[in-house]
Protein backbone atom coordinates (compact mmCIF):
# COMPACT_ATOMS: atom_id res chain seq x y z
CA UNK A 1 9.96 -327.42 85.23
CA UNK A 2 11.18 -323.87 85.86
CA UNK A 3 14.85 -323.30 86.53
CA UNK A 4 15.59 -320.06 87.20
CA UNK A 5 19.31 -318.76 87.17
CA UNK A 6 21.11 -315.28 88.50
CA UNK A 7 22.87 -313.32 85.79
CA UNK A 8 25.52 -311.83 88.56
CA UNK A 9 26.42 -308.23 89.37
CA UNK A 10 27.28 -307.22 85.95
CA UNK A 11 29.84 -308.99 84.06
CA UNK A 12 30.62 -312.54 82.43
CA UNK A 13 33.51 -312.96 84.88
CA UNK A 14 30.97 -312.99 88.02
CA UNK A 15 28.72 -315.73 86.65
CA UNK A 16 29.55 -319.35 88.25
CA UNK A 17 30.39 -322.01 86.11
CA UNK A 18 27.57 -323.72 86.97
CA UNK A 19 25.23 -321.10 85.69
CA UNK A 20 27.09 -320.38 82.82
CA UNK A 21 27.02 -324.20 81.66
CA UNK A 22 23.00 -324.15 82.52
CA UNK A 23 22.75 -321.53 79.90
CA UNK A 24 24.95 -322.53 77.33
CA UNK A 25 22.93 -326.20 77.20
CA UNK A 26 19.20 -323.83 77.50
CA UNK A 27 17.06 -325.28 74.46
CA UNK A 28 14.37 -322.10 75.96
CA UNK A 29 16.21 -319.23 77.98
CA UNK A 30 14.11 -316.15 78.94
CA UNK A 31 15.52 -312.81 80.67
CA UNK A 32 13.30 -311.20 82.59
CA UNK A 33 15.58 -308.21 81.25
CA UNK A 34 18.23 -308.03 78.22
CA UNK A 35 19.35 -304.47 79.19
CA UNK A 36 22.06 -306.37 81.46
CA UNK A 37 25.61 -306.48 80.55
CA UNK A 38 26.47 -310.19 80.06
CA UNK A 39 23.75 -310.42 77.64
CA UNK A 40 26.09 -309.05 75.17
CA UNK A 41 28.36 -311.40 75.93
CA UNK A 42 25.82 -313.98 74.83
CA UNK A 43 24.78 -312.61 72.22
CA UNK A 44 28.63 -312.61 71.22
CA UNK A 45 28.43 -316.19 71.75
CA UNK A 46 25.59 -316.78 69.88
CA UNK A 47 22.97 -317.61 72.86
CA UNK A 48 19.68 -317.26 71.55
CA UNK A 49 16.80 -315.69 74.24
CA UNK A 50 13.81 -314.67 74.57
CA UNK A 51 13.15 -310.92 77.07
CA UNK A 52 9.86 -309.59 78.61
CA UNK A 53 11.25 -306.17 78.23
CA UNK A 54 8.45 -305.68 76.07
CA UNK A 55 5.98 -306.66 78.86
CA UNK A 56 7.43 -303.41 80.72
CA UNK A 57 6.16 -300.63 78.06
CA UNK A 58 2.57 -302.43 77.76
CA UNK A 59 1.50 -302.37 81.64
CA UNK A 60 1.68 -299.31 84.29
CA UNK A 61 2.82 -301.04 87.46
CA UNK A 62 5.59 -302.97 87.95
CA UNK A 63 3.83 -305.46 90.23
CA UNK A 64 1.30 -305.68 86.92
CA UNK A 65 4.75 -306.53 84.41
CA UNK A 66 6.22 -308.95 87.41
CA UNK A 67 1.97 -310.90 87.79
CA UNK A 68 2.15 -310.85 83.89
CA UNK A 69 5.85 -312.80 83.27
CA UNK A 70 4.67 -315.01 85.86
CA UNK A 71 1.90 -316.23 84.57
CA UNK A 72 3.87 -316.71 80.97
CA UNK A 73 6.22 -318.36 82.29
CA UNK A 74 4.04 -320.97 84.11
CA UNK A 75 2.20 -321.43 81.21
CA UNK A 76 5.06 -322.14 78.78
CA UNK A 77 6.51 -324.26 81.80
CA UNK A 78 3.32 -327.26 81.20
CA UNK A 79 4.82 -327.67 77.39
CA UNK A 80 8.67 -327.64 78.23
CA UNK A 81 11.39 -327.23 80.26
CA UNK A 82 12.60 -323.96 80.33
CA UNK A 83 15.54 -321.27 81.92
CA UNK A 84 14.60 -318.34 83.32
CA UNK A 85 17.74 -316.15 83.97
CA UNK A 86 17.36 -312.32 85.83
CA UNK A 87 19.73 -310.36 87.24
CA UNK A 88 21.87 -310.59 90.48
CA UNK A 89 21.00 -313.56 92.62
CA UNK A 90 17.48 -315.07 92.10
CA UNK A 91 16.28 -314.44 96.01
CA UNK A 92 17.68 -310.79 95.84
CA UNK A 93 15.22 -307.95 94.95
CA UNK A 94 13.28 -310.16 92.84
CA UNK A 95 9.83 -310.15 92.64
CA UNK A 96 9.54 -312.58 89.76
CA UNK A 97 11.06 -315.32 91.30
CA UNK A 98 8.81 -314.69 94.58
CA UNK A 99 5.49 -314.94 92.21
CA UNK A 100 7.15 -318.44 90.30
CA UNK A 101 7.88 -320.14 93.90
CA UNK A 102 4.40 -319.23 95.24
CA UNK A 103 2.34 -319.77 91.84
CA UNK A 104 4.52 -323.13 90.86
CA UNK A 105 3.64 -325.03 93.76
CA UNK A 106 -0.14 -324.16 93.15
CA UNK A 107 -0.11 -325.10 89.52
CA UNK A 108 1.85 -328.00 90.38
CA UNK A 109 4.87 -326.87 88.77
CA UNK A 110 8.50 -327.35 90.00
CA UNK A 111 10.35 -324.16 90.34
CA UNK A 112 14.03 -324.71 91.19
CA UNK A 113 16.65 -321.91 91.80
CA UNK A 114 20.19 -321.81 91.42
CA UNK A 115 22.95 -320.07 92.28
CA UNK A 116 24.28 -316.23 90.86
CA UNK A 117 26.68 -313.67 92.59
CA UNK A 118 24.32 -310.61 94.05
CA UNK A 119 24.96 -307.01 93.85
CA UNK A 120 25.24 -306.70 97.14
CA UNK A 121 28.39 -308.56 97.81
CA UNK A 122 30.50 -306.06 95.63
CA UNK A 123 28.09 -303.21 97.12
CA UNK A 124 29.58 -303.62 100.69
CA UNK A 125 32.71 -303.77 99.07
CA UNK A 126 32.39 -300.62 97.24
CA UNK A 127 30.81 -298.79 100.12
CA UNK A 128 33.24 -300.43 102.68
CA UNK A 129 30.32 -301.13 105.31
CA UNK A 130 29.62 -304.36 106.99
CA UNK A 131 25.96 -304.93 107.25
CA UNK A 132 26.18 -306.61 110.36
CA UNK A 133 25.74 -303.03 111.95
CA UNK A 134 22.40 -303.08 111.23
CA UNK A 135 21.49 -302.91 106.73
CA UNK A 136 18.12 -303.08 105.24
CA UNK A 137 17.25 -303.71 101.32
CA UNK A 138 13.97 -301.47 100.17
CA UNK A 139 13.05 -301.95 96.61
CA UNK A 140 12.57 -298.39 95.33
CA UNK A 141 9.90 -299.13 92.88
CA UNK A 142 7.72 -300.06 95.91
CA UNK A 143 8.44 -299.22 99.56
CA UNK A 144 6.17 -297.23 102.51
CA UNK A 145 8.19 -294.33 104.29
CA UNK A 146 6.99 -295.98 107.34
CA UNK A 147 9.30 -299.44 106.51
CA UNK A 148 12.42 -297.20 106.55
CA UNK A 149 14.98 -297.75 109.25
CA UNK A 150 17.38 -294.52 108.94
CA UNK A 151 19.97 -296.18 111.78
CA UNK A 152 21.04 -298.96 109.83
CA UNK A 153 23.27 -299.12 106.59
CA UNK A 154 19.89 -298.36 103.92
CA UNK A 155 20.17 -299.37 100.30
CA UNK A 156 17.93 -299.08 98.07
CA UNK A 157 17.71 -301.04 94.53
CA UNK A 158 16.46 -300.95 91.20
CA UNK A 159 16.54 -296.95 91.16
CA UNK A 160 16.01 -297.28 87.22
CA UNK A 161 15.46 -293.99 86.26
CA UNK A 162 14.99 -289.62 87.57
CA UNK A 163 11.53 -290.59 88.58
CA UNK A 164 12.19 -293.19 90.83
CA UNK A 165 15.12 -291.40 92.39
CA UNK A 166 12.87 -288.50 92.30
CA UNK A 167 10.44 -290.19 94.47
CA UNK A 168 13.16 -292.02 97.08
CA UNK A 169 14.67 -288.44 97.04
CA UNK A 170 10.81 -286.77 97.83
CA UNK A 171 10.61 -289.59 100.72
CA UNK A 172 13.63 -289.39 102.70
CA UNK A 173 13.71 -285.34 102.07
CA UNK A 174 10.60 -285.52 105.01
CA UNK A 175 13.14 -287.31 106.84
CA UNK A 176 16.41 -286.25 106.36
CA UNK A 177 17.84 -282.80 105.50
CA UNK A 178 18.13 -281.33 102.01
CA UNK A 179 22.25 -281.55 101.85
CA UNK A 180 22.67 -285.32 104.12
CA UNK A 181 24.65 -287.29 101.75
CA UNK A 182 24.00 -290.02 99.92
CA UNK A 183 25.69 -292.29 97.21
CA UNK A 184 24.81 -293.13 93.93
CA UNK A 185 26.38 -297.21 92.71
CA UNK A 186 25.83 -298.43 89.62
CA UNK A 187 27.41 -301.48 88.45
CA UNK A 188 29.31 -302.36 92.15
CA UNK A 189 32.43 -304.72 91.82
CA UNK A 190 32.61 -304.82 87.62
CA UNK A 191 35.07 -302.56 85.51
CA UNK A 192 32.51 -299.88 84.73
CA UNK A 193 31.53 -299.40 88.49
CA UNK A 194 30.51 -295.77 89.45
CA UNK A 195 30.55 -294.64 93.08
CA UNK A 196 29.28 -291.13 93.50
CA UNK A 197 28.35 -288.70 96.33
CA UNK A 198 25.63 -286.22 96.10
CA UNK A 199 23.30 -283.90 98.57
CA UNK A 200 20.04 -285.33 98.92
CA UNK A 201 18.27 -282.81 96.91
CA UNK A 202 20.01 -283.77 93.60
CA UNK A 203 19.91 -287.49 93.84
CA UNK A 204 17.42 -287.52 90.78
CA UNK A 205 19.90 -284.89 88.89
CA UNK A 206 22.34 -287.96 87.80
CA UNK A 207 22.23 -288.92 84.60
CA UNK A 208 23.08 -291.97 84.58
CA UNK A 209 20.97 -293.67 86.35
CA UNK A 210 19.87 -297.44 84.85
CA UNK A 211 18.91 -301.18 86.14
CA UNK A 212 22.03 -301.47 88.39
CA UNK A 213 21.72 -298.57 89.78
CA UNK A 214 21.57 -298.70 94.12
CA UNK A 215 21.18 -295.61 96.21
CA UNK A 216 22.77 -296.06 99.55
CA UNK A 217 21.63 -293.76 102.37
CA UNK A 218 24.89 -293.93 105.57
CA UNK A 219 23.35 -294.56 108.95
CA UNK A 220 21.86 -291.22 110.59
CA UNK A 221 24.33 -290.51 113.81
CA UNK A 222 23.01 -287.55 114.71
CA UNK A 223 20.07 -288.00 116.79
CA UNK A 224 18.62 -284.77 116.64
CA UNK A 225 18.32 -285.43 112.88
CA UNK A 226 15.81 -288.14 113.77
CA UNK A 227 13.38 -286.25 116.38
CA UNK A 228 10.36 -286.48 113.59
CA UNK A 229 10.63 -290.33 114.72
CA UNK A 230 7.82 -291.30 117.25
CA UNK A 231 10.31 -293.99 118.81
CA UNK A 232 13.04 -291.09 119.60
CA UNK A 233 9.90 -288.91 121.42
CA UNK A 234 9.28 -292.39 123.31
CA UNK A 235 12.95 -292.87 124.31
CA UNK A 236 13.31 -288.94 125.06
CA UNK A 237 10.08 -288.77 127.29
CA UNK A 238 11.60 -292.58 129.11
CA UNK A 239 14.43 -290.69 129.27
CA UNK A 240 13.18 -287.67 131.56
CA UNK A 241 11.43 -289.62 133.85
CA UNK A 242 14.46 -292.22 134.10
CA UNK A 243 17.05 -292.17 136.89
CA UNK A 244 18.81 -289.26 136.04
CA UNK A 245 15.88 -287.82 134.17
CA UNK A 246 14.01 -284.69 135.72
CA UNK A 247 12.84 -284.14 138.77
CA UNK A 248 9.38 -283.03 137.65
CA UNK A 249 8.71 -285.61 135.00
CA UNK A 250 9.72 -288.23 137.81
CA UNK A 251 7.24 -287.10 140.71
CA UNK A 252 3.94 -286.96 138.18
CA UNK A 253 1.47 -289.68 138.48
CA UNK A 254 -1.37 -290.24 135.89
CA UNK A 255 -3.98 -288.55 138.32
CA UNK A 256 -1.69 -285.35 138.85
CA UNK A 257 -1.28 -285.07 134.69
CA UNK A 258 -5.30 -285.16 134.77
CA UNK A 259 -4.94 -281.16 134.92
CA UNK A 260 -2.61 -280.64 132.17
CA UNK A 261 -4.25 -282.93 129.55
CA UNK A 262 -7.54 -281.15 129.58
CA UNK A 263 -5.69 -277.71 130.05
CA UNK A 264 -3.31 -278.63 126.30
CA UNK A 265 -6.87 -279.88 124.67
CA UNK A 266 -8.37 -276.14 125.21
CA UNK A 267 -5.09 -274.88 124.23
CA UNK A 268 -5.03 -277.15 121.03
CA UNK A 269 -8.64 -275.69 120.38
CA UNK A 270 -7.34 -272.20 120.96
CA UNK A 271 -4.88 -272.96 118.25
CA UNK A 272 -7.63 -274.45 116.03
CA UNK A 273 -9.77 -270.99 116.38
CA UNK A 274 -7.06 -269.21 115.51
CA UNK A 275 -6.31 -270.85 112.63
CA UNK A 276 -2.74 -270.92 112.70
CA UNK A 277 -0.37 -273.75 111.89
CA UNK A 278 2.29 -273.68 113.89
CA UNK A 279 0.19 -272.96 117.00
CA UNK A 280 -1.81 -276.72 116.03
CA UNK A 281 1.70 -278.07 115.25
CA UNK A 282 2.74 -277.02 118.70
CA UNK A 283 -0.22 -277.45 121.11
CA UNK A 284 -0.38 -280.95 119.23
CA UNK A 285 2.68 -281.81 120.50
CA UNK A 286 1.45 -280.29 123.67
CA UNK A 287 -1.19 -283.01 123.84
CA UNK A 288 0.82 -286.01 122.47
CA UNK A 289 3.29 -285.26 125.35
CA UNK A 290 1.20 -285.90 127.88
CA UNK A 291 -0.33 -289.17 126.52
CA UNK A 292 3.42 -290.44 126.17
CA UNK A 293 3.73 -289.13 129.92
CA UNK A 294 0.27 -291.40 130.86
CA UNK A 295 2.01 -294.26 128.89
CA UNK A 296 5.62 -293.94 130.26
CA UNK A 297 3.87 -294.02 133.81
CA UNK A 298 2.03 -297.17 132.95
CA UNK A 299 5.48 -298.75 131.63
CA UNK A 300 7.39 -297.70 134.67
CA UNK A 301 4.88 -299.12 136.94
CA UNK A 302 4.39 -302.48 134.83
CA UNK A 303 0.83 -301.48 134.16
CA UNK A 304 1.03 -301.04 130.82
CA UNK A 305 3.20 -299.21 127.95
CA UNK A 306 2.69 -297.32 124.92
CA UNK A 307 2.63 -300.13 122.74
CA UNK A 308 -0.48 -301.33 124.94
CA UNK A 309 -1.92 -298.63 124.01
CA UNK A 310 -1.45 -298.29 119.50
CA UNK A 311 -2.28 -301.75 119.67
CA UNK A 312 -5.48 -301.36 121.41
CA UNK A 313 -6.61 -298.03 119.31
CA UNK A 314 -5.61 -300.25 116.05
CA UNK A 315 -7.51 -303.17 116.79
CA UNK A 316 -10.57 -300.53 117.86
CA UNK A 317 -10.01 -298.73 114.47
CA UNK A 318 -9.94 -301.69 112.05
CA UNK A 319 -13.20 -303.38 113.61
CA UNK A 320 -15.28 -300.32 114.30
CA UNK A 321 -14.57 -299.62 110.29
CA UNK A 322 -15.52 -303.36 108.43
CA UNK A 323 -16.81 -300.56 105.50
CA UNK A 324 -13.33 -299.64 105.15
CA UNK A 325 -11.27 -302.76 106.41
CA UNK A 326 -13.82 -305.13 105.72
CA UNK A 327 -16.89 -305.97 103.37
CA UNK A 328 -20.01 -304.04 105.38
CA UNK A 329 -21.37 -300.83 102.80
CA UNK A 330 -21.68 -297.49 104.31
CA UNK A 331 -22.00 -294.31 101.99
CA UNK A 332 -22.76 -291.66 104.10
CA UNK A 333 -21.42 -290.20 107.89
CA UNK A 334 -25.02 -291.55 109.00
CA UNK A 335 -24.40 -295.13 107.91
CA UNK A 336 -20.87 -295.20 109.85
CA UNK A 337 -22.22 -293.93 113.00
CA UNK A 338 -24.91 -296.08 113.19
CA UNK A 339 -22.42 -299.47 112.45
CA UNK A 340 -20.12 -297.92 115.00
CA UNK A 341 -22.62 -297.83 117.74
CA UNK A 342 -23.48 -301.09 116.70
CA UNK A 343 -20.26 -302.70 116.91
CA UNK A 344 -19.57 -301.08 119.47
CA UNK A 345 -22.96 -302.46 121.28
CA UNK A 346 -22.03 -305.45 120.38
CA UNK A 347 -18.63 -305.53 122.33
CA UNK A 348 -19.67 -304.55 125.40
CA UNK A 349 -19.70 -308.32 126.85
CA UNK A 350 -21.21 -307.19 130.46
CA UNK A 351 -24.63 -306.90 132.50
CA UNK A 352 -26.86 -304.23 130.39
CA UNK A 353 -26.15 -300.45 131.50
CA UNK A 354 -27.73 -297.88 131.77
CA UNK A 355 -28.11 -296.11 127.67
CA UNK A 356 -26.63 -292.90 129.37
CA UNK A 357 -23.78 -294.99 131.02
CA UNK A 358 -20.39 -294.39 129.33
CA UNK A 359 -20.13 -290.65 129.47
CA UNK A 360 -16.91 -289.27 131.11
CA UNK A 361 -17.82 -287.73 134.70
CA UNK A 362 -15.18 -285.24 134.12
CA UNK A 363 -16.61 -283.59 130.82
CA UNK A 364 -17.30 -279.90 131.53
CA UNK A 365 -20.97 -279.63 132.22
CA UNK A 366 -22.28 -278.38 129.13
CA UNK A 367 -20.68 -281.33 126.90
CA UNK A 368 -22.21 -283.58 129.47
CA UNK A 369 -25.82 -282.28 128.86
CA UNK A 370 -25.02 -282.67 124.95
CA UNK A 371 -23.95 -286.23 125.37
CA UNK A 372 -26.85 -287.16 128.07
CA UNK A 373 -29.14 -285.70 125.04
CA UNK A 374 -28.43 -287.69 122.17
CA UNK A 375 -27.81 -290.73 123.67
CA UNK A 376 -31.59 -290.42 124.80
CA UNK A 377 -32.23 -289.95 121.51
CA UNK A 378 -31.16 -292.78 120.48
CA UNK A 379 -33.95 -294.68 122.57
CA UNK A 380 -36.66 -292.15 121.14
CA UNK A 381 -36.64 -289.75 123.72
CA UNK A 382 -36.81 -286.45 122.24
CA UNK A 383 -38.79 -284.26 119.95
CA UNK A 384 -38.66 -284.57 115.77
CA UNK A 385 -39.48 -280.67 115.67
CA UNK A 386 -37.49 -277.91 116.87
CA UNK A 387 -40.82 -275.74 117.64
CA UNK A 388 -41.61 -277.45 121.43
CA UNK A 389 -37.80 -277.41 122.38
CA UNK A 390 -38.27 -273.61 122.19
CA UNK A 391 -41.44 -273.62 123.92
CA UNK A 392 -39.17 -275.90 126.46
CA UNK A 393 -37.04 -272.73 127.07
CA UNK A 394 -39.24 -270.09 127.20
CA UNK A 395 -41.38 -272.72 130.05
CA UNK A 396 -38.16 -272.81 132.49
CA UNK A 397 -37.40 -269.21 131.64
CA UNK A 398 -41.04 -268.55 133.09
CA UNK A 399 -40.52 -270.98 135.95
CA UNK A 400 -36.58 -269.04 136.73
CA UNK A 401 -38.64 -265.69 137.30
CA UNK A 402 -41.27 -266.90 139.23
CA UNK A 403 -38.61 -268.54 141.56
CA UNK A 404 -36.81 -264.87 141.56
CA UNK A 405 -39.64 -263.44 143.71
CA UNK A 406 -39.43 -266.16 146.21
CA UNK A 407 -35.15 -265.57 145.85
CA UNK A 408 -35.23 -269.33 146.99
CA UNK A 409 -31.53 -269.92 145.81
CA UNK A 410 -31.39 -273.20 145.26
CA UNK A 411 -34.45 -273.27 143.36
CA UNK A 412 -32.96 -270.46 141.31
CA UNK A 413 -29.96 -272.68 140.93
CA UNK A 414 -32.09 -275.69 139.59
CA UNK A 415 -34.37 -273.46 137.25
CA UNK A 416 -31.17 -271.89 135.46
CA UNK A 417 -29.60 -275.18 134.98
CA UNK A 418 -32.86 -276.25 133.39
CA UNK A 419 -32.81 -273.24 131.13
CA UNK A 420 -29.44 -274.22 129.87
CA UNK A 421 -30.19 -277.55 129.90
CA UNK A 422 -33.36 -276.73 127.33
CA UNK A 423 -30.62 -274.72 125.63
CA UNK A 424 -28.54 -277.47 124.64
CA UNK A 425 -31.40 -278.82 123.16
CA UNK A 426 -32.15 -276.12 120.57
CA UNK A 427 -27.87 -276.48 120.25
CA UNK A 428 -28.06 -279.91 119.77
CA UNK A 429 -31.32 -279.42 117.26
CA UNK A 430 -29.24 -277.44 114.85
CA UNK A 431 -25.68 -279.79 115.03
CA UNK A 432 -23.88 -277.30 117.29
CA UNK A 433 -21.95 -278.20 119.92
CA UNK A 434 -22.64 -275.75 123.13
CA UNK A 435 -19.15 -276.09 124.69
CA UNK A 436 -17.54 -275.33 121.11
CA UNK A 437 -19.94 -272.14 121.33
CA UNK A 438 -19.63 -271.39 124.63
CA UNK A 439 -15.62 -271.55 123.77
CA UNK A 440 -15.77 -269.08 120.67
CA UNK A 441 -18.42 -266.33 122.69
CA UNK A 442 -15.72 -266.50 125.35
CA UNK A 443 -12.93 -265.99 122.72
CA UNK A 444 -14.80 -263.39 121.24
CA UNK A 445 -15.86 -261.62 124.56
CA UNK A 446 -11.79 -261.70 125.44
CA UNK A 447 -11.32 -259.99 122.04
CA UNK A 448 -13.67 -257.43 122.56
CA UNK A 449 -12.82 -256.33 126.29
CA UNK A 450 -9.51 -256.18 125.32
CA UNK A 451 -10.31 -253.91 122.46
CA UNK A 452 -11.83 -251.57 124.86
CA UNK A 453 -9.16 -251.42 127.20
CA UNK A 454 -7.08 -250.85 124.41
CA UNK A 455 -8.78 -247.46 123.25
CA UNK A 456 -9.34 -246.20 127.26
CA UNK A 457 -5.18 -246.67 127.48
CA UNK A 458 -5.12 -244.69 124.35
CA UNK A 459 -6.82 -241.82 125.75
CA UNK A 460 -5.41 -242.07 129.48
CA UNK A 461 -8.71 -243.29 131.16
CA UNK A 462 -9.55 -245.20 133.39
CA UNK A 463 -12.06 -247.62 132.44
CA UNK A 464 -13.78 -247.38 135.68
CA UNK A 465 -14.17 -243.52 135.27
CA UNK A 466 -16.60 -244.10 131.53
CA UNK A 467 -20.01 -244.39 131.75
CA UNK A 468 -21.55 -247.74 131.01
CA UNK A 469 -22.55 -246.15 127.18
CA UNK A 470 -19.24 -245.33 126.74
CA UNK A 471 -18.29 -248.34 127.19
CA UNK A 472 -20.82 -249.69 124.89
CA UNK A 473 -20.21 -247.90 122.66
CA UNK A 474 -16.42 -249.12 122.37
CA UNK A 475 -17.72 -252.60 122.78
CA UNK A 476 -20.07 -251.56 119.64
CA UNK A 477 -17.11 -250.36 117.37
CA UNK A 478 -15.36 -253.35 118.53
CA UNK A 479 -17.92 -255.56 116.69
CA UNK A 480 -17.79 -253.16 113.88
CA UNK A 481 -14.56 -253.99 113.01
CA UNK A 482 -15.03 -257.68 113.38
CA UNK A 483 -13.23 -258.53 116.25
């Protein structure tokens, strides 16, 4: 049997009677830790132990030190009783215990826990809160940004050393700003407790720092201090389309945002071609703003919320990806296509379709010829060689002019789509996507022109009073210069 036994906050005083009986009678008492300060004490008293602080210096995790006294423990544990004493309260930041109860019962081992005062009773005291407000308990030495809670009272334990502080410091410094204050306790509620206050940015400059060391972060107020948070965007955007939200945001429906969506994606590609940050920062937000506006409108109308909608793309993500989530191989870009579009085959519990069913109606014309391409492809239709898609081209190109002398326009019409149509091919052919082309001639075009009414201002003129070379020749140094 395994009894394991808290150590208290930090002095002899705190430990119960009961505990301190359990280890006084302890014919095998381990610490998980000696550097604690009753263990002096004991040693004063001439209680004899046996620490795994050694186990700390020969592994590199911590979870690796915790799997590692575990497993000692359990194995000493089938020739003798034993005490296992850590600090605090057993159930409080304790990873060791966790392993004991959950390996114990497997091996067939009783684990039993008793009693020890916490740190965190004489941390509320120190730090006057009352964690009914809302608290939360993060183990430094192994948390996800994404766990943090920045409204509630946030402590955070076992901040040994400068580099753990360093990294709770990096962490909440993409949160929170450089100078928000936070406090430094070590030792709460014993006769060497230290309380202290610091900016953010210099949380890993103490010195002092050690096993019963906490950080505590105070509950943001401020929440303008929290906009990075996706749940303040989603109570911002519920907020302007709420009763006394704005008129605008009120009146839209999800077919009159249809507009805006597709005009923020060419703006986010704008930003893209440009290549500047804080254009994709902002035209990003441009685009998540009107999803949250789609979702908001489903919420409001009981169709469906936001939630719906991260739930669904998560569940899509992880099984569309078993080579990441799961135990398919796939190696190359190739490989993960071709399991996506057979999961994704595979889903699709309906009558068969159509293999060019699926494309979006509303695609602008040239992406839809791209799409209505490969998946044709897929089936075999379509050539291996690049040499009779240009022979396709220069065929409708013949077949446009011929229908110029009979200027039959809709047969014009229909031959120039075709020539377009043969050059997405070619496009397609050579992995280059014709609206994405289309996009940066256009760009460039703009560029250009602008360029050459730039030099006619220069000069006074009117570019409707140059020649057509003149012009050219603008155009010309234009391209010159790389614009």
């Amino acid at each position: 049997m395994i009894t394991i036994l808290g150590l208290g906050a930090g002095e002899l005083e705190q430990l119960t009677l009961g505990v301190y009986r359990s280890i006084q009678r302890a014919s095998h008492l381990y610490l998980r830790t000696k550097e604690h300060p009753v263990v002096k004490d004991l040693e004063e008293e001439g209680i004899a132990y046996t620490s795994f602080d050694d186990v700390y210096e020969a592994h590199d995790s911590f979870e690796q030190v915790y799997e590692t006294i575990a497993e000692t423990l359990l194995t000493k544990a089938k020739e003798q009783e034993i005490i296992y004493a850590v600090p605090g309260h057993p159930l409080v930041a304790e990873r060791t215990v966790q392993l004991l109860l959950e390996k114990g019962q497997a091996a067939g081992i009783r684990v039993r826990v008793e009693g020890g005062q916490s740190f965190l009773d004489p941390l509320f005291a120190s730090l006057q809160i009352d964690p009914i407000e809302g608290f939360q308990l993060v183990d430094a030495t192994s948390f996800e940004r994404g766990q943090l809670e920045l409204r509630h009272h946030l402590v955070f334990c076992q901040v040994y050393d400068a580099f753990i502080a360093s990294e709770v410091k990096l962490t909440l410094m993409e949160m929170l700003p450089d100078e928000y204050e936070v406090y430094i306790v070590t030792a709460a509620g014993t006769s060497f407790e230290s309380l202290k206050k610091v900016p953010l940015h210099e949380l890993d400059h103490e010195a002092e720092l050690n096993n019963l060391t906490s950080v505590y972060v105070p509950p943001v107020k401020e929440k303008s201090v929290l906009y990075q948070q996706f749940d303040v965007l989603r109570s911002i955007i519920a907020e302007l389309r709420g009763p006394n939200g704005c008129p605008w945001d009120k009146e839209q429906t999800n077919v009159s945002l249809k507009k805006y969506l597709i005009e923020e994606a060419y703006e986010l590609l704008d930003a893209i071609d440009e290549e500047d940050d804080d254009h994709i920062v902002e035209e990003l937000g441009d685009v998540l703003l009107q999803v949250l506006l789609h979702a908001q409108i489903g919420e409001d109308e009981g169709w469906f919320s936001i939630d719906d909608v991260i739930r669904t793309l998560s569940e899509k993500m992880v099984r569309r990806h078993p080579h990441v989530f799961g135990s398919v191989e796939a190696t190359t870009a190739d490989e993960v296509l071709a399991n996506w579009e057979e999961i994704k085959n595979n889903e699709k519990d309906r009558v068969k379709e159509s293999v060019l069913s699926g494309i979006p109606k509303s695609l602008p014309q040239l992406l839809q010829a791209y799409e209505l391409q490969k998946k044709a492809a897929k089936v075999g239709f379509d050539w291996d060689d690049v040499k009779p898609m240009i022979e396709k081209v220069s065929e409708e190109w013949n077949e446009f002019q011929q229908e110029l002398g009979e200027m039959n326009e809709e047969r014009m019409v229909s031959e120039f789509g075709d020539i377009l149509f043969a050059f997405v091919n070619i496009a397609r052919y050579y992995k280059i996507n014709p609206e994405e082309a289309v996009h940066a001639t256009n760009r460039k075009f703009l560029k250009r022109f602008s360029y050459i009414e730039m030099k006619t201002a220069e000069v006074n003129k009117d570019m409707k009073s140059c020649t057509l070379e003149e012009l050219d020749a603008l155009w010309e140094e234009a391209k010159s210069k790389g614009i």
